[in-house]
Protein backbone atom coordinates (compact mmCIF):
# COMPACT_ATOMS: atom_id res chain seq x y z
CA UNK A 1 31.03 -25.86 -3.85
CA UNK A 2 29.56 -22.67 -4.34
CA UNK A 3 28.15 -21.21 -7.48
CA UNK A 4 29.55 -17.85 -8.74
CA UNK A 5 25.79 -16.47 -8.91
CA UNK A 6 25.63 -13.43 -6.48
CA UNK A 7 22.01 -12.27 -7.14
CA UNK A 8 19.73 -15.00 -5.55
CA UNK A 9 15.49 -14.46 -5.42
CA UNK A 10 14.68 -11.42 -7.90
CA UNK A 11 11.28 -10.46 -8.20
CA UNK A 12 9.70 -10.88 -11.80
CA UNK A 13 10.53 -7.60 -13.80
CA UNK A 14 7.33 -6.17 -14.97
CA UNK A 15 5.90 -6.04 -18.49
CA UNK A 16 4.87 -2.88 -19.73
CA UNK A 17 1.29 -2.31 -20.93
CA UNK A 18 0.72 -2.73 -24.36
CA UNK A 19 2.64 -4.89 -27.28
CA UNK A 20 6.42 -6.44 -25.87
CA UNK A 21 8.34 -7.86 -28.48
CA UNK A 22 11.33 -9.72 -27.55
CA UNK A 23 13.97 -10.07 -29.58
CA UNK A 24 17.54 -10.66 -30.26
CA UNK A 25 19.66 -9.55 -32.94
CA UNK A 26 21.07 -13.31 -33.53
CA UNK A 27 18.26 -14.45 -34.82
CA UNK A 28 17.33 -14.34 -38.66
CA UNK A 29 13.25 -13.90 -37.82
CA UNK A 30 14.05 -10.93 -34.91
CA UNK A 31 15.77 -9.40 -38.04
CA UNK A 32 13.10 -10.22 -40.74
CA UNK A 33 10.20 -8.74 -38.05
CA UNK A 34 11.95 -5.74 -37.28
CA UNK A 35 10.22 -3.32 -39.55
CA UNK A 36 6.90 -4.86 -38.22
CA UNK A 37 7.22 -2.76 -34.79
CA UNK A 38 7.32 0.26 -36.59
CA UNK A 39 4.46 -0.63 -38.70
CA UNK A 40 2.58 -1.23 -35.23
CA UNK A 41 3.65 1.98 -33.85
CA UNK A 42 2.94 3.71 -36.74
CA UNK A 43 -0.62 2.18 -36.50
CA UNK A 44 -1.20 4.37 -33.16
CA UNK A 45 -0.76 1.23 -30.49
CA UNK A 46 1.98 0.56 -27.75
CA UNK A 47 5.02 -1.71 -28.73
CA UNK A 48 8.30 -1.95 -26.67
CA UNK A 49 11.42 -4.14 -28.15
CA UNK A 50 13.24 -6.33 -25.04
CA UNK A 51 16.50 -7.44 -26.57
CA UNK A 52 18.53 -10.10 -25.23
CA UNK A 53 21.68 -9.68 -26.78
CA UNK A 54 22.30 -5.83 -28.80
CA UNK A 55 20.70 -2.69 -26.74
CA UNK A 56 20.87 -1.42 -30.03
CA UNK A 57 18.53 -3.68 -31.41
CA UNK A 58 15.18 -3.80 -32.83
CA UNK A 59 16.37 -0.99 -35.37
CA UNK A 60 12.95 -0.17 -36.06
CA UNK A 61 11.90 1.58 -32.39
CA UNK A 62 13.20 3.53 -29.75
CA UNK A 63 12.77 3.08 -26.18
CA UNK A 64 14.50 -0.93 -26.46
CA UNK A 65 14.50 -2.53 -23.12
CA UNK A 66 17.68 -4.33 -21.80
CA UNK A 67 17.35 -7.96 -21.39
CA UNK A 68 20.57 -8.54 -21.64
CA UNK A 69 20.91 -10.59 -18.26
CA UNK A 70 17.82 -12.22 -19.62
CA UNK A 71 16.09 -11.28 -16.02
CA UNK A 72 13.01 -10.74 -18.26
CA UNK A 73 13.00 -13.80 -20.55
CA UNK A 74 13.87 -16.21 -17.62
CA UNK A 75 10.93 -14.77 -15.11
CA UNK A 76 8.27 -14.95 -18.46
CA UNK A 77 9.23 -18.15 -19.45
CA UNK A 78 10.10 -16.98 -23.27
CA UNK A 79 11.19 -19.97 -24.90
CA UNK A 80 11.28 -19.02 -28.14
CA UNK A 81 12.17 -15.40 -30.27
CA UNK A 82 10.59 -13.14 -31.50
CA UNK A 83 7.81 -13.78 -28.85
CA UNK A 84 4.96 -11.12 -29.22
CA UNK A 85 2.99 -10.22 -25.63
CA UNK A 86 -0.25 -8.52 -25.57
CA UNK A 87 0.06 -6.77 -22.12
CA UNK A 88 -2.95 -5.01 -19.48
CA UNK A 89 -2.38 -3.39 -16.44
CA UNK A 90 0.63 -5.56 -15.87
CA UNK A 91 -0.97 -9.30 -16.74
CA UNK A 92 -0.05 -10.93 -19.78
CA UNK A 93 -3.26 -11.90 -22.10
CA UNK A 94 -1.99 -14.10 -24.75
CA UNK A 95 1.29 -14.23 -26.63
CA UNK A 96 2.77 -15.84 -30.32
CA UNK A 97 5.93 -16.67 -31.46
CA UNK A 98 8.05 -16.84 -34.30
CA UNK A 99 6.38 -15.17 -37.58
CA UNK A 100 3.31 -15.25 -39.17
CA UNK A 101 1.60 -13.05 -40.80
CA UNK A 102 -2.62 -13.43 -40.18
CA UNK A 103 -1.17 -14.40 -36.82
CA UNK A 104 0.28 -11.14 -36.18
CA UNK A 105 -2.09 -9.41 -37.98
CA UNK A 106 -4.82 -10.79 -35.94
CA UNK A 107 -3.27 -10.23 -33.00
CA UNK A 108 -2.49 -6.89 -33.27
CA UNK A 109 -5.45 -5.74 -35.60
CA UNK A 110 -3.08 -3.83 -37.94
CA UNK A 111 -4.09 -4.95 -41.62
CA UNK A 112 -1.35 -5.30 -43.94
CA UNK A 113 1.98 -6.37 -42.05
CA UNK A 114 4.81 -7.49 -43.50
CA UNK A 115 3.73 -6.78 -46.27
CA UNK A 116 7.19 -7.52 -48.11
CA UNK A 117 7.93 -10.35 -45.82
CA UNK A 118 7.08 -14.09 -46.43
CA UNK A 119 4.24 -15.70 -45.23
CA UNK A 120 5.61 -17.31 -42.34
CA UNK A 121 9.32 -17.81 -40.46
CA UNK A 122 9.96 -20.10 -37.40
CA UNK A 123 11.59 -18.41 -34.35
CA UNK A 124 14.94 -18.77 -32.90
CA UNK A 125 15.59 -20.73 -29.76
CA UNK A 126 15.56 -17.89 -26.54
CA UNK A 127 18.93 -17.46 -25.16
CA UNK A 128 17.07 -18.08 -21.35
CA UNK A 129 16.37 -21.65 -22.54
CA UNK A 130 20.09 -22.37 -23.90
CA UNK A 131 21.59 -25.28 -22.02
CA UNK A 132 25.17 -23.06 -21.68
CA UNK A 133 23.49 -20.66 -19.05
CA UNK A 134 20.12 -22.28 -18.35
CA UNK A 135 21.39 -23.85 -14.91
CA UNK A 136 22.99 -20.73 -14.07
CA UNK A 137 19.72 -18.87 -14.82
CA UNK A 138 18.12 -20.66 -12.33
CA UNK A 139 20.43 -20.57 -9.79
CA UNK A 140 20.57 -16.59 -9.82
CA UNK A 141 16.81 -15.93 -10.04
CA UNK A 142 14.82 -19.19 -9.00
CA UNK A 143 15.78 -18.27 -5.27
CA UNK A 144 18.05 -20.90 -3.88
CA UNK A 145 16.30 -24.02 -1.98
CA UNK A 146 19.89 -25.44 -0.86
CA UNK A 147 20.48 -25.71 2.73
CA UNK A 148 24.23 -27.15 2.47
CA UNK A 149 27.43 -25.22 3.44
CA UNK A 150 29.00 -23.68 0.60
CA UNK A 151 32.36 -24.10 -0.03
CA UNK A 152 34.50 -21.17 -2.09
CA UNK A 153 37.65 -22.60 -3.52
CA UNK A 154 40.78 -20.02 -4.09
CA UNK A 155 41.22 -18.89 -7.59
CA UNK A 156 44.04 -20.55 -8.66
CA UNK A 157 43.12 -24.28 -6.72
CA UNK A 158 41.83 -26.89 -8.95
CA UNK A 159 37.86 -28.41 -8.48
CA UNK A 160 38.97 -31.99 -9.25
CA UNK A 161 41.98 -31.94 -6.55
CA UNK A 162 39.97 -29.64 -3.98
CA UNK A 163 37.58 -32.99 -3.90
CA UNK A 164 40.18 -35.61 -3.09
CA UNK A 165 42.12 -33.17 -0.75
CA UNK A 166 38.73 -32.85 1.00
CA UNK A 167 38.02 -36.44 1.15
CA UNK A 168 34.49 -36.79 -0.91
CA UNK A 169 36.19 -39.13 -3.41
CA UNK A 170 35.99 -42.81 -3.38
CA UNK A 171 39.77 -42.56 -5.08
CA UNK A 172 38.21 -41.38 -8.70
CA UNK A 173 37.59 -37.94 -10.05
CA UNK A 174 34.05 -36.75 -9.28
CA UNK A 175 32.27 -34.04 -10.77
CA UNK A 176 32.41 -30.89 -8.82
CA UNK A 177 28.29 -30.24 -7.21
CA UNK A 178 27.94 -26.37 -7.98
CA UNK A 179 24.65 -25.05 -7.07
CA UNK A 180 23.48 -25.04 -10.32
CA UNK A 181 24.06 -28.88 -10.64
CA UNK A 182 22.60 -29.87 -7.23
CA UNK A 183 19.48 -28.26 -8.36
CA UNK A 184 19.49 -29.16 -11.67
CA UNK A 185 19.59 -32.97 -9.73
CA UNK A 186 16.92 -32.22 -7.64
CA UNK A 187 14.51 -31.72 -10.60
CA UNK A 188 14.87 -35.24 -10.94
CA UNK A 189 12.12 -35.64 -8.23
CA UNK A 190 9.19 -34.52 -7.12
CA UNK A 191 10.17 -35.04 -3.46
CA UNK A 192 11.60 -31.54 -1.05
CA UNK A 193 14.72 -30.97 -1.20
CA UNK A 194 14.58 -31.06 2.71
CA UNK A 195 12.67 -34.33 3.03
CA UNK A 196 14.81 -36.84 5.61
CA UNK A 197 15.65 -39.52 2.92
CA UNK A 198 17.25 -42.33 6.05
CA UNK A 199 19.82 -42.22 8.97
CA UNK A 200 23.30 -43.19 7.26
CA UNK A 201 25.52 -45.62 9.41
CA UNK A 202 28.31 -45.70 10.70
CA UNK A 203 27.87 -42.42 12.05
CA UNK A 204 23.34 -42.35 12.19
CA UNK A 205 23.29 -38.73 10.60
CA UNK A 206 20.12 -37.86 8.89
CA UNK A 207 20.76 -37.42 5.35
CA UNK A 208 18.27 -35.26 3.24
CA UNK A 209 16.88 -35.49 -0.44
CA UNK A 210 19.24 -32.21 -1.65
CA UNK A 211 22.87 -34.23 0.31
CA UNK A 212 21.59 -37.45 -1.59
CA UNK A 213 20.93 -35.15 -5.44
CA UNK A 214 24.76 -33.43 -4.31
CA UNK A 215 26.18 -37.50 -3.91
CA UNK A 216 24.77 -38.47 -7.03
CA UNK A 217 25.98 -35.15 -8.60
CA UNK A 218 29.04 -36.27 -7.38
CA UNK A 219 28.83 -39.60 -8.77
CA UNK A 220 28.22 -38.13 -12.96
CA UNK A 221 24.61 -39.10 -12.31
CA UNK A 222 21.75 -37.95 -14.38
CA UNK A 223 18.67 -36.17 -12.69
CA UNK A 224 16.58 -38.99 -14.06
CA UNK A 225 18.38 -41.27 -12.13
CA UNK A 226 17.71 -39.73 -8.98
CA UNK A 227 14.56 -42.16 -7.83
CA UNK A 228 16.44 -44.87 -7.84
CA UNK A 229 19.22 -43.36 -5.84
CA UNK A 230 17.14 -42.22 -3.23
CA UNK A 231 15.09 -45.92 -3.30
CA UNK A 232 18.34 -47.55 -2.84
CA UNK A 233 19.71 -44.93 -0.11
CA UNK A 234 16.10 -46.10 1.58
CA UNK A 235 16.98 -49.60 1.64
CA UNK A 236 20.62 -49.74 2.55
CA UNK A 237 19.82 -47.49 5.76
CA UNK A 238 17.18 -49.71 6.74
CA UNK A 239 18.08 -52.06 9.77
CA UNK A 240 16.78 -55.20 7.67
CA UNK A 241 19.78 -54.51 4.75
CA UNK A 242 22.34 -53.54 7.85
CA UNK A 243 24.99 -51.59 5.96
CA UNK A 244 26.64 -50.66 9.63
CA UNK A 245 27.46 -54.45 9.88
CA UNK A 246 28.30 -54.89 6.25
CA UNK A 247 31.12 -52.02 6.44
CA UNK A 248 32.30 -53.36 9.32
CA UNK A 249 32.30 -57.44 8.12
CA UNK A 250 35.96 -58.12 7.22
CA UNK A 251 34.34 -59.68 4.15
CA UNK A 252 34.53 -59.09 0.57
CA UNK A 253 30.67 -58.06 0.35
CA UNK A 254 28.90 -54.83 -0.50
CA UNK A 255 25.64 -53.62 -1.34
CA UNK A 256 24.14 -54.73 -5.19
CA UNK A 257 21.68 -52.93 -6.77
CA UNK A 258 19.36 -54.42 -8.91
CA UNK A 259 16.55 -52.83 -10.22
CA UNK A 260 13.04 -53.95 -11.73
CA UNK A 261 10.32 -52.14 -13.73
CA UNK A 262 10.17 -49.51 -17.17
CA UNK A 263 12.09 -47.04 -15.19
CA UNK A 264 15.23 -49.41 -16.42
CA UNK A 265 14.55 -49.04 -20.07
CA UNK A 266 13.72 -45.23 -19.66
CA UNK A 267 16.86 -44.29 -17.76
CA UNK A 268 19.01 -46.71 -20.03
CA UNK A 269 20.21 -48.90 -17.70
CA UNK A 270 22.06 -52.35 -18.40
CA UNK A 271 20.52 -55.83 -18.04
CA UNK A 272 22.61 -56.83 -21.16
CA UNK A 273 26.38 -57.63 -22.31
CA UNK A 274 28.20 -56.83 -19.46
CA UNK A 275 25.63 -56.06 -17.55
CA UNK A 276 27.85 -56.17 -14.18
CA UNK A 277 30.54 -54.16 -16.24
CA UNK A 278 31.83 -51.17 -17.54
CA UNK A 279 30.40 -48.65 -19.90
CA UNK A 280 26.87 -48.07 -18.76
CA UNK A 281 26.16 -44.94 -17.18
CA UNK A 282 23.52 -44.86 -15.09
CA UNK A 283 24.84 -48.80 -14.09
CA UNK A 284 27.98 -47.48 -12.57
CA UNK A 285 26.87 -43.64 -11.39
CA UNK A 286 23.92 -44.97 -9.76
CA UNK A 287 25.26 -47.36 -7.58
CA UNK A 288 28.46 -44.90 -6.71
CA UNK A 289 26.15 -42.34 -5.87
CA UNK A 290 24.62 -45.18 -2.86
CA UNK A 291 27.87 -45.54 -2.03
CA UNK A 292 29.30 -41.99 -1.56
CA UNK A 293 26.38 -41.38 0.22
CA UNK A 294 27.61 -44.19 2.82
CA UNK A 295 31.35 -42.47 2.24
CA UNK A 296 30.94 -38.76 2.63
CA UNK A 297 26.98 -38.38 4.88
CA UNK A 298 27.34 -41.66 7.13
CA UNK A 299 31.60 -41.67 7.44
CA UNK A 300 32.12 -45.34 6.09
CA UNK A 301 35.41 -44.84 4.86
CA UNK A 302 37.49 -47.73 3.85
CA UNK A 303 40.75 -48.84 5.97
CA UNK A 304 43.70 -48.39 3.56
CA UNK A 305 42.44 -45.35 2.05
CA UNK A 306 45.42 -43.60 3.04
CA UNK A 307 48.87 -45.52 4.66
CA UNK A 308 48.28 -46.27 7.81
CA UNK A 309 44.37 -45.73 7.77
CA UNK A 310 41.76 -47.03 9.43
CA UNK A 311 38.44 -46.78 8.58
CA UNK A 312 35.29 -48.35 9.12
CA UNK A 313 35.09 -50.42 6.48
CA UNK A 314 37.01 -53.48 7.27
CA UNK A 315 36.70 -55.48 4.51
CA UNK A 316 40.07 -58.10 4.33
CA UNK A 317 40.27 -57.71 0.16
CA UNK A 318 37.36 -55.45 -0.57
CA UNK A 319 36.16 -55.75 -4.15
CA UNK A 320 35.55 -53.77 -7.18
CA UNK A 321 31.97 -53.79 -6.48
CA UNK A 322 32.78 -51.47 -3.44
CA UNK A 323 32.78 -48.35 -6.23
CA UNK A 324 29.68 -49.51 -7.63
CA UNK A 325 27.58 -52.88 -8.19
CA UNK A 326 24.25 -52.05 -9.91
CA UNK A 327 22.32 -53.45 -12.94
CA UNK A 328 19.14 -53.89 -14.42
CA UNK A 329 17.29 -57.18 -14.27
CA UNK A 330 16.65 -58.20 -18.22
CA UNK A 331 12.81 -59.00 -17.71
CA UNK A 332 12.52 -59.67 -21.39
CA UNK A 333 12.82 -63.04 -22.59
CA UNK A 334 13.20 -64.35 -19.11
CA UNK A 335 11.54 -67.65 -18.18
CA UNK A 336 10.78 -66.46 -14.59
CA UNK A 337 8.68 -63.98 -13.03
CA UNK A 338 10.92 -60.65 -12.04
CA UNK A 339 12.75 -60.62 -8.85
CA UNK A 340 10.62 -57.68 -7.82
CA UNK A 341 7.60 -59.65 -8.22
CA UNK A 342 9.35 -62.75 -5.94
CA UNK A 343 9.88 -59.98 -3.35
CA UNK A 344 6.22 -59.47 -2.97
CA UNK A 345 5.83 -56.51 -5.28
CA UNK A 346 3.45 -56.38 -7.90
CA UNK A 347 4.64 -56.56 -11.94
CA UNK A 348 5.57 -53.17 -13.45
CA UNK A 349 6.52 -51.49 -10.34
CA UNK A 350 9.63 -49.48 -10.15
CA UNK A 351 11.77 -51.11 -7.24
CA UNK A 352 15.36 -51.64 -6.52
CA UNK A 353 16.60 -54.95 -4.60
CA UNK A 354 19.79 -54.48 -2.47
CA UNK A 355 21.71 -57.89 -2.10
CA UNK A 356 24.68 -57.72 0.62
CA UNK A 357 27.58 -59.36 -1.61
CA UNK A 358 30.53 -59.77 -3.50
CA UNK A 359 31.55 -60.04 -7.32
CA UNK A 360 30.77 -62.60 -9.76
CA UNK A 361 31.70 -66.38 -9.84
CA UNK A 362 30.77 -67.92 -13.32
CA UNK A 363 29.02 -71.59 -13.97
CA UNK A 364 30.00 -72.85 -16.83
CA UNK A 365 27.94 -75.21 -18.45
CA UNK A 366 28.28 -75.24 -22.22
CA UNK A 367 26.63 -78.75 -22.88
CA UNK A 368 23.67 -79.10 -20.87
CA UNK A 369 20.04 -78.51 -23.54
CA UNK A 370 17.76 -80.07 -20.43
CA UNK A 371 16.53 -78.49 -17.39
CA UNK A 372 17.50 -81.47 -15.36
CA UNK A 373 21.07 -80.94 -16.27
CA UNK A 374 21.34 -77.41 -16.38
CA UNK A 375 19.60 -77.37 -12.33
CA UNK A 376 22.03 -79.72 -11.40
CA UNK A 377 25.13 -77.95 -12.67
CA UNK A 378 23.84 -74.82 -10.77
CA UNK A 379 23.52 -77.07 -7.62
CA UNK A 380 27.05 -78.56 -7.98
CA UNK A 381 28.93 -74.54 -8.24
CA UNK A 382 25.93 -73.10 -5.72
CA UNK A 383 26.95 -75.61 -2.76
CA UNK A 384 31.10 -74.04 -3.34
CA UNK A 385 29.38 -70.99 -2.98
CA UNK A 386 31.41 -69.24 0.36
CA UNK A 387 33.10 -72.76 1.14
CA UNK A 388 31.67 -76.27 0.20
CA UNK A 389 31.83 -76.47 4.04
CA UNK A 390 29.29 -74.07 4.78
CA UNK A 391 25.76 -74.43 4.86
CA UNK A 392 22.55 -72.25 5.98
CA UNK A 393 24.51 -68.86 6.86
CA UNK A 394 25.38 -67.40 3.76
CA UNK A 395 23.32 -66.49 1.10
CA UNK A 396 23.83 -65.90 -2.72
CA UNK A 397 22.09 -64.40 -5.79
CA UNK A 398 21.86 -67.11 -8.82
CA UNK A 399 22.51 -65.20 -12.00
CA UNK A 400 20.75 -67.40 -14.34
CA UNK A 401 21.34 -65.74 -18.44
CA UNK A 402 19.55 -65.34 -21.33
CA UNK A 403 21.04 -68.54 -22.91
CA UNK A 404 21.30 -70.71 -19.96
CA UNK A 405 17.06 -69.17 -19.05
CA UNK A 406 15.92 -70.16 -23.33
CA UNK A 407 16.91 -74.43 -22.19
CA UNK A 408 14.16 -73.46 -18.54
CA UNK A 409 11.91 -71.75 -20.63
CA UNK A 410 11.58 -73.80 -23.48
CA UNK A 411 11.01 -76.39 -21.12
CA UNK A 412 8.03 -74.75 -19.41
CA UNK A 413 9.99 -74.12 -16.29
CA UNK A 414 8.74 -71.52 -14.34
CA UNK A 415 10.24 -70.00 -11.21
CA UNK A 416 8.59 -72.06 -8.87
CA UNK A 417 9.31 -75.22 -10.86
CA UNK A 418 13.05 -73.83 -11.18
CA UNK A 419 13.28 -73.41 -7.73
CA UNK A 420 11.78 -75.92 -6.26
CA UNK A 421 13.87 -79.03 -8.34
CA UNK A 422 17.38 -76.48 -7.33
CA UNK A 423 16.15 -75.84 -3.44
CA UNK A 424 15.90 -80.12 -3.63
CA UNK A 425 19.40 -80.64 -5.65
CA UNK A 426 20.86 -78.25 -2.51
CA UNK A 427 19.75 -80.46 0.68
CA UNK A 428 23.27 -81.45 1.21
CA UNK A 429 24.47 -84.80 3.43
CA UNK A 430 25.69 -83.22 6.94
CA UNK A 431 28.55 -86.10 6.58
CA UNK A 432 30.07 -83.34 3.94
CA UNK A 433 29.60 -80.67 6.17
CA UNK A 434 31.21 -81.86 9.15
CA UNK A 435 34.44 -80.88 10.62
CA UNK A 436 36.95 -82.88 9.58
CA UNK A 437 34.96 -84.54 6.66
CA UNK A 438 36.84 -84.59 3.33
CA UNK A 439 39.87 -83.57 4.95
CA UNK A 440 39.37 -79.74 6.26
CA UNK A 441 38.97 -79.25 9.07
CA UNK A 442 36.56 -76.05 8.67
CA UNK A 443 32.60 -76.97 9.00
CA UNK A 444 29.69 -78.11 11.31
CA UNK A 445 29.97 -79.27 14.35
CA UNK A 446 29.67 -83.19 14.77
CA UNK A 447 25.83 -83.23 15.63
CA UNK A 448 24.66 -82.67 12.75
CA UNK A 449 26.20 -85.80 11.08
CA UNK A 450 23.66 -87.89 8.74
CA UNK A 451 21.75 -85.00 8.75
CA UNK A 452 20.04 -83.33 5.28
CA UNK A 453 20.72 -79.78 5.33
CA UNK A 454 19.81 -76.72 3.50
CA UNK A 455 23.13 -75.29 1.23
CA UNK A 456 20.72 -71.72 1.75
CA UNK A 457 18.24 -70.95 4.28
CA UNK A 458 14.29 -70.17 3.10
CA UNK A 459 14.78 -67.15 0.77
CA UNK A 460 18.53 -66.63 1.33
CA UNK A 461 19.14 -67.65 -2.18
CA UNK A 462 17.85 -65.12 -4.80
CA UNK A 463 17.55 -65.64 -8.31
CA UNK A 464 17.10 -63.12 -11.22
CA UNK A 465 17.88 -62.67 -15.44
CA UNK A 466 20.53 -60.91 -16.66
CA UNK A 467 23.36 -60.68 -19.51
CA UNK A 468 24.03 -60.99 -23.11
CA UNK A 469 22.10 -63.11 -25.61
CA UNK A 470 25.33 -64.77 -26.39
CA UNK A 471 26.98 -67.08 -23.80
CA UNK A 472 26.50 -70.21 -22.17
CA UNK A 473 27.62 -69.09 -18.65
CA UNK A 474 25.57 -68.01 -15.72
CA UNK A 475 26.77 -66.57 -12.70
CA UNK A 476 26.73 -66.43 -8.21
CA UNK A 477 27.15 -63.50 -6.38
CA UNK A 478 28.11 -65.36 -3.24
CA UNK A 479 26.87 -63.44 -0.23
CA UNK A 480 27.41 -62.58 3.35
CA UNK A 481 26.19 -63.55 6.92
CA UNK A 482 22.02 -63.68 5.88
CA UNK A 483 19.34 -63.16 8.98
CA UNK A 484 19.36 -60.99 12.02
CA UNK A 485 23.26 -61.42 12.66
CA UNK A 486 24.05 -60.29 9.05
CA UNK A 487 21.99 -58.78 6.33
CA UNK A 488 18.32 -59.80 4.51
CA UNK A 489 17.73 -58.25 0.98
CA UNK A 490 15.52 -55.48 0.83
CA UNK A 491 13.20 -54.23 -1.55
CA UNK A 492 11.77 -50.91 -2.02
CA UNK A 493 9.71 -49.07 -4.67
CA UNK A 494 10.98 -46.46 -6.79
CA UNK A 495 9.06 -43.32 -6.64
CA UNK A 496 9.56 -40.03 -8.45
């Protein structure tokens, strides 16, 4: 959508030479200092008023300049009012704000100022920094950096049904991406705006850092949470994670997000109560945002989107998860070492995991206070994971929480203890596997009767810490179709 700004790229307006003060009449200290520029003038030096609000104000001078479109303030970076600007040939020297008296009187060399004034006054807050027109500020004299299409909506048509009669909706409002938005989202990152973030399946089109910041703008993200958006849009494009094949899986499975490191507690992100829930902000906008990016850049649109449709996405049931799956591994208070760190990165670093699958499935074990027991009950509901019949193919993510982790870690369990006693409890008999065994007729084929097999293959199931403090159930996000014919996790680091 376009923004309403018309006057894109102006140079700085110059200050003149001598003392600037800038002012505006809605400010107590402007209207305190305002016999001060007469003093000054009286004194035999150059002052000239700016005012941001009143032409008509200072009172004290004539000759006020009009800042009113705050051309000036924005360009000079005046945060705060009155700001006083000693000015040579054009080139600021030095500047102070608010009120003081030595301060002005030291800057200006005029004993005596204020004389009837208090000491001291803090300034006023410049209107070029308020939040209700900053954005717009920028837009009109920043010079735009946007390379997407602008769209101009008719006077009367409405933002929020513009976006689902255009199809950029994944069947919820979004928020409309004005230019001032998109690049208040790109501030997020350090990274150029035009900087070719992956190639986007279905469709392989290129998809740059400003279409991601417009998808998450989309989404109700914050710009802090851009990183991790543009981490995760890096790993579900990659050929390892295979998002073309996971849209296109009748399956239930999508991409989860889970993400490691400080950036979780700085961005306030969920690893908590209801961690794979409702509420949390940057839990449900940032993995929407990954998602409308698949949606709206790469055209994986969802069969029964409209009656009769037929999209890419061929899921048989879909799942909630499909709007957004992402959450914060709770690293505190966990017996085991982060995920991140079991996917080869170092501790500390920023990363997001992407897991192809599907919504929770809970293990309820409300008696167990060994580790023996506890391993085994996560054994008994990890082989139903996908079908009791299946084995090696399909992988999962163990959800192991914070009450279910205290009866490992009291017990000195680390991860590789942990998984080593559950990767044992998970050879299965290939009788059970069999076609035919136990009555159903899905399963292996006869050969591999009497045989031990794997429930997972090596590193196909994934294990990490989150949810509330209160709770004796853990949980499985049963997976799809694991190795070259389906997807592997990936794990990238989260850079600004």
């Amino acid at each position: 959508m376009a923004s309403t700004s018309t006057d894109v790229g102006t140079a700085p307006p110059p200050l003149p030479d001598g003392f600037v003060a800038i002012m505006k009449r809605d400010c107590p200290t402007c209207e305190l200092v305002d016999p001060v520029l007469a003093e000054i003038r009286a004194a035999g030096l150059t002052i000239t008023g700016i005012t941001q609000d009143d032409t008509s104000f200072p009172t004290s001078i004539d000759g006020v300049v009009d800042d009113t479109d705050l051309a000036i303030s924005w360009h000079h970076e005046i945060e705060t009012v009155p700001t006083l600007i000693d000015v040579r040939d054009g080139v600021e020297q030095r500047r102070i704000v608010g009120w003081s008296r030595d301060q002005w009187t030291s800057f200006t060399g005029v004993e005596s100022l204020g004389a009837d004034l208090p000491e001291q006054r803090p300034g006023c807050g410049s209107l070029s920094v308020d939040p209700n027109l900053i954005d717009e500020l920028t837009v009109r004299f920043s010079g735009s950096v946007l390379n997407s299409r602008r769209i101009e909506l008719a006077q009367l048509e409405d933002e929020m049904e513009a976006a689902f009669d255009r199809g950029w909706t994944d069947g919820l409002p979004v928020v409309p991406p004005t230019e001032a938005r998109v690049m208040r989202m790109l501030e997020g990152t350090t990274r150029s705006a035009d900087e070719i973030v992956a190639t986007v399946p279905p469709d392989l089109i290129d998809v740059t850092v400003e279409q991601v910041a417009t998808n998450a703008v989309l989404a109700g993200c914050r710009p802090e949470y851009l990183p991790v958006v543009l981490a995760a849009v890096e790993a579900a494009c990659s050929d390892t994670f295979n998002m073309h094949g996971l849209l296109a899986t009748t399956m239930h499975s999508g991409p989860i997000i889970v993400v490691n490191g400080p950036i979780t507690a700085k961005i306030g992100m969920n690893g908590g109560h209801n961690t794979f829930g409702q509420g949390n902000r940057a839990n449900m906008t940032i993995g929407r945002a990954l998602q409308l990016v698949i949606r709206n850049i790469g055209g994986g649109r969802p069969g029964g989107e409209r009656p009769g449709a037929r999209g890419v996405d061929m899921s048989m049931h879909g799942s909630p998860g499909k709007l957004s799956f992402c959450f914060a591994e709770l690293e505190d208070g966990s017996p085991f070492t982060p995920l991140s760190v079991a996917q080869g990165f170092e501790p500390g670093i920023d990363t997001v995991t992407l897991f192809a699958g599907q919504g929770p499935t809970p293990i309820i074990d409300q008696i167990s206070r060994t580790p023996e027991s506890l391993v085994r009950s996560f054994a008994a509901s990890l082989r139903a994971a996908g079908s009791t019949k299946l084995a090696v193919g399909f992988d999962s993510m163990l959800i192991v929480s914070p009450e279910h982790g205290r009866i490992f870690g009291e017990a000195g369990w680390d991860r590789d203890k942990f998984m080593e006693a559950l990767n044992e409890l998970l050879m299965i008999n290939g009788d059970e596997l069999i076609r035919g065994a136990n009555g159903i007729d899905e399963g292996l084929p006869a050969a591999f009767a009497g045989q031990p097999i794997p429930k997972f293959r090596p590193g196909g199931l994934l294990v990490a810490h989150a949810g509330g403090d209160a709770g004796l159930f853990s949980s499985i996000l049963t997976g799809w179709v694991g190795g070259p014919k389906g997807s592997d996790p990936v794990t990238r680091e989260i850079t600004p």
